[in-house]
C-alpha atoms as a PDB file:
ATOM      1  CA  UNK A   1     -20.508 -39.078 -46.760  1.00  0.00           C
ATOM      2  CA  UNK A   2     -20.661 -38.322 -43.080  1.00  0.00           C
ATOM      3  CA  UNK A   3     -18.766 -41.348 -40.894  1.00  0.00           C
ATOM      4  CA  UNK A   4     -17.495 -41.544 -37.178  1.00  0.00           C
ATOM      5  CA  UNK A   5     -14.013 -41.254 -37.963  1.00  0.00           C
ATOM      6  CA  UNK A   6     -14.959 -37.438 -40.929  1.00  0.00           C
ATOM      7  CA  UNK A   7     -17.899 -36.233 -38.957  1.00  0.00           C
ATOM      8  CA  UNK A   8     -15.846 -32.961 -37.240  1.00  0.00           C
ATOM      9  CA  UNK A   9     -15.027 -32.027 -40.920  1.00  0.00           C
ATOM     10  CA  UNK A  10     -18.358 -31.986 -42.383  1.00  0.00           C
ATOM     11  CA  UNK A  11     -21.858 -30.349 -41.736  1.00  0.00           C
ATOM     12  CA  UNK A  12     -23.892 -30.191 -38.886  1.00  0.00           C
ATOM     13  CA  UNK A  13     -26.563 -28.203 -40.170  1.00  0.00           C
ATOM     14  CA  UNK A  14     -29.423 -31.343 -40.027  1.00  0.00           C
ATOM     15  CA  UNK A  15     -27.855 -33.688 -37.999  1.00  0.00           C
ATOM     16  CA  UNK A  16     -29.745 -34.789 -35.080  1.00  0.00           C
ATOM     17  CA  UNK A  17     -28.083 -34.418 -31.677  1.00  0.00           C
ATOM     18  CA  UNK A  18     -27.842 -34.919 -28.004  1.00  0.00           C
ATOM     19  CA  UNK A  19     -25.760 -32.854 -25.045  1.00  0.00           C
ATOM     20  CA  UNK A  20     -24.697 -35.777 -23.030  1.00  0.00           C
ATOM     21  CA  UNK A  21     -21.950 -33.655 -20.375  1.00  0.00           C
ATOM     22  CA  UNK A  22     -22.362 -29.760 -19.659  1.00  0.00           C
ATOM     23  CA  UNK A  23     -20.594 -27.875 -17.459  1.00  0.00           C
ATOM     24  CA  UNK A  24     -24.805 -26.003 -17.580  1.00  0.00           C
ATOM     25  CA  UNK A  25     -26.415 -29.411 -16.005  1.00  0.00           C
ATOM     26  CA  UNK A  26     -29.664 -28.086 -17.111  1.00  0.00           C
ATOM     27  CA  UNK A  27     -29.258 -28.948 -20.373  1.00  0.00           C
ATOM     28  CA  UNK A  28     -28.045 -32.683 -20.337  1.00  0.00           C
ATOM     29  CA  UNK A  29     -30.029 -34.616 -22.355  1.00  0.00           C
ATOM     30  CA  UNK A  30     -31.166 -31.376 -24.538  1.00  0.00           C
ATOM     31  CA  UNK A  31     -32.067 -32.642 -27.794  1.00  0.00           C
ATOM     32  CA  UNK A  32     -33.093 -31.870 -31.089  1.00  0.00           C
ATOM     33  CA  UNK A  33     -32.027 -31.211 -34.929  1.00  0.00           C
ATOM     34  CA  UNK A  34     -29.054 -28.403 -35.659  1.00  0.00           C
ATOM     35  CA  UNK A  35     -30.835 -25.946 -37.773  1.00  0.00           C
ATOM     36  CA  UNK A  36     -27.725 -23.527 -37.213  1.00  0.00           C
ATOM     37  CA  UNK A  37     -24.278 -22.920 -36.644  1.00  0.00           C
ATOM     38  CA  UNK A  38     -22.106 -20.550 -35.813  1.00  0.00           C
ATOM     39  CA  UNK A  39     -17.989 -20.378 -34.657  1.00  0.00           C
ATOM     40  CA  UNK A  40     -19.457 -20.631 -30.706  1.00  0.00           C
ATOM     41  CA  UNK A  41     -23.098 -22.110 -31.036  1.00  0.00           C
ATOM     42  CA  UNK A  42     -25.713 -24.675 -31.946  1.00  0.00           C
ATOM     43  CA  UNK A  43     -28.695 -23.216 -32.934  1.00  0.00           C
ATOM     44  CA  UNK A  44     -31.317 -26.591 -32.182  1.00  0.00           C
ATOM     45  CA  UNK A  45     -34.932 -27.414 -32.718  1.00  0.00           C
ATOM     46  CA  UNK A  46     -35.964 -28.975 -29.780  1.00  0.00           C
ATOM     47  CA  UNK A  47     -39.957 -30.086 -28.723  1.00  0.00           C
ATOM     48  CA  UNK A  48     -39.607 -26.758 -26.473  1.00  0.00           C
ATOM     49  CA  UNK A  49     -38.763 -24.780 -29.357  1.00  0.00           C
ATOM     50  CA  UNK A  50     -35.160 -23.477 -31.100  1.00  0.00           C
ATOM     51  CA  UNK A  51     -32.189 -23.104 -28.236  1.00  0.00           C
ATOM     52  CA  UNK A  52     -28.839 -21.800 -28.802  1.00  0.00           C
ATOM     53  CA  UNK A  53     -26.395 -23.908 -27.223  1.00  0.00           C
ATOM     54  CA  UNK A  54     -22.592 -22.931 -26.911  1.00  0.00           C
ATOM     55  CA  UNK A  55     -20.271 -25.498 -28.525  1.00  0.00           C
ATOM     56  CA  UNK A  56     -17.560 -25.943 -26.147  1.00  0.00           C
ATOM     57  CA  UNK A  57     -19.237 -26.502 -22.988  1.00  0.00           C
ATOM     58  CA  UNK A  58     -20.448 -29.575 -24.462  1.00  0.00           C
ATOM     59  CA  UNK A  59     -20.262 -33.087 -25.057  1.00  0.00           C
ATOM     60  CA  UNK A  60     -22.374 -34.288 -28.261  1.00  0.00           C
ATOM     61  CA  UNK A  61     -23.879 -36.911 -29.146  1.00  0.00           C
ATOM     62  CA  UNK A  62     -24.669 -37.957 -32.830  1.00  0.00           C
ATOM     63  CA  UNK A  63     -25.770 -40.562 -34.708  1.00  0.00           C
ATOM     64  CA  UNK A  64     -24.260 -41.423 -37.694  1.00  0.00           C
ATOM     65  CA  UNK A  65     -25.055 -45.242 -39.874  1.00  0.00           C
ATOM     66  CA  UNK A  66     -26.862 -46.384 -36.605  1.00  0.00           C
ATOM     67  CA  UNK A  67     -23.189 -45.658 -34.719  1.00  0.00           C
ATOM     68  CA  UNK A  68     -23.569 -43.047 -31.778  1.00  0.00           C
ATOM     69  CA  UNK A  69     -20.384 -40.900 -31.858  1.00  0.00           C
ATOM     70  CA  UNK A  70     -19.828 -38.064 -29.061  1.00  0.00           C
ATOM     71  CA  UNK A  71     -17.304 -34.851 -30.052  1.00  0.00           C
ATOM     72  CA  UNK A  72     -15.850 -32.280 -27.567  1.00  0.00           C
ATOM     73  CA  UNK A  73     -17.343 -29.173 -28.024  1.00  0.00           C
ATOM     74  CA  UNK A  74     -14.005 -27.920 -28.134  1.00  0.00           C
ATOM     75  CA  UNK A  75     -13.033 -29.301 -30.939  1.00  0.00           C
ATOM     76  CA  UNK A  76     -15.684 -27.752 -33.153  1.00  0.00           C
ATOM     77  CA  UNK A  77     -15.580 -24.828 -31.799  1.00  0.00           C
ATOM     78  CA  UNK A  78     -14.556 -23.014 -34.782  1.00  0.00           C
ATOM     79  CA  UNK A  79     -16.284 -21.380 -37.722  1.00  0.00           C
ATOM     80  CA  UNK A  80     -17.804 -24.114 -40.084  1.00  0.00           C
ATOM     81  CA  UNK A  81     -15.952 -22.765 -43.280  1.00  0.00           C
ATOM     82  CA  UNK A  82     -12.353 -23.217 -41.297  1.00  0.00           C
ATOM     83  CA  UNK A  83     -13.792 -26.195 -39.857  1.00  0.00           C
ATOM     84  CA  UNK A  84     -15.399 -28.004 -42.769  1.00  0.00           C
ATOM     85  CA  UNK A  85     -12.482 -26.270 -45.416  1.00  0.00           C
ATOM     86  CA  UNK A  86      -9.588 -27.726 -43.393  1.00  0.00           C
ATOM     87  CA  UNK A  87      -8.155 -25.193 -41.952  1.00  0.00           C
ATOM     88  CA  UNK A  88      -8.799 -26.458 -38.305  1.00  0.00           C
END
C-alpha cells in the first residue's frame, strides 16, 4: 500500500500528479496521470495530450489517502526496478 512516508519505493505508473517547481516555468502546474516511466522521465496524460517530463527538474506533487505529498525529482530519478527493488 502506497503511503507518504513508502511512496518513492513504489509505483508511479497510475498515480495522478502535479509539477509544482521547475527549473522549465512553463510547465508548473502541468498535470495529469503517469502512464510511463523511465530512469529520467514521466511520461503523463494530460487534457493537452501525453508529455514527457524529465524527473529531476521537478518538484511533484501527489496525492496519496487524501494527503498531498511533494518528492524531488532527484530523488526518483533512477530506474523504477533499482528504485522500487531497493537498490536506491
Amino acid at each position: 500500500m502506497i503511503t507518504a512516508d513508502n511512496i518513492t519505493s513504489h509505483e508511479f505508473i497510475g498515480l495522478d500528479t502535479e509539477i509544482i517547481e521547475s527549473s522549465n516555468p512553463q510547465v508548473i502546474g502541468l498535470n495529469g496521470r503517469i502512464v510511463n516511466e523511465t530512469k529520467s522521465m514521466f511520461t503523463i496524460n494530460t487534457i493537452k495530450g501525453m508529455k514527457q517530463i524529465a524527473k529531476s527538474t521537478n518538484n511533484w506533487k501527489f496525492s496519496i489517502a487524501s494527503k498531498d505529498v511533494i518528492v524531488r525529482g532527484s530523488s526518483i530519478a533512477k530506474r523504477p526496478f533499482d528504485r522500487i527493488g531497493g537498490k536506491a
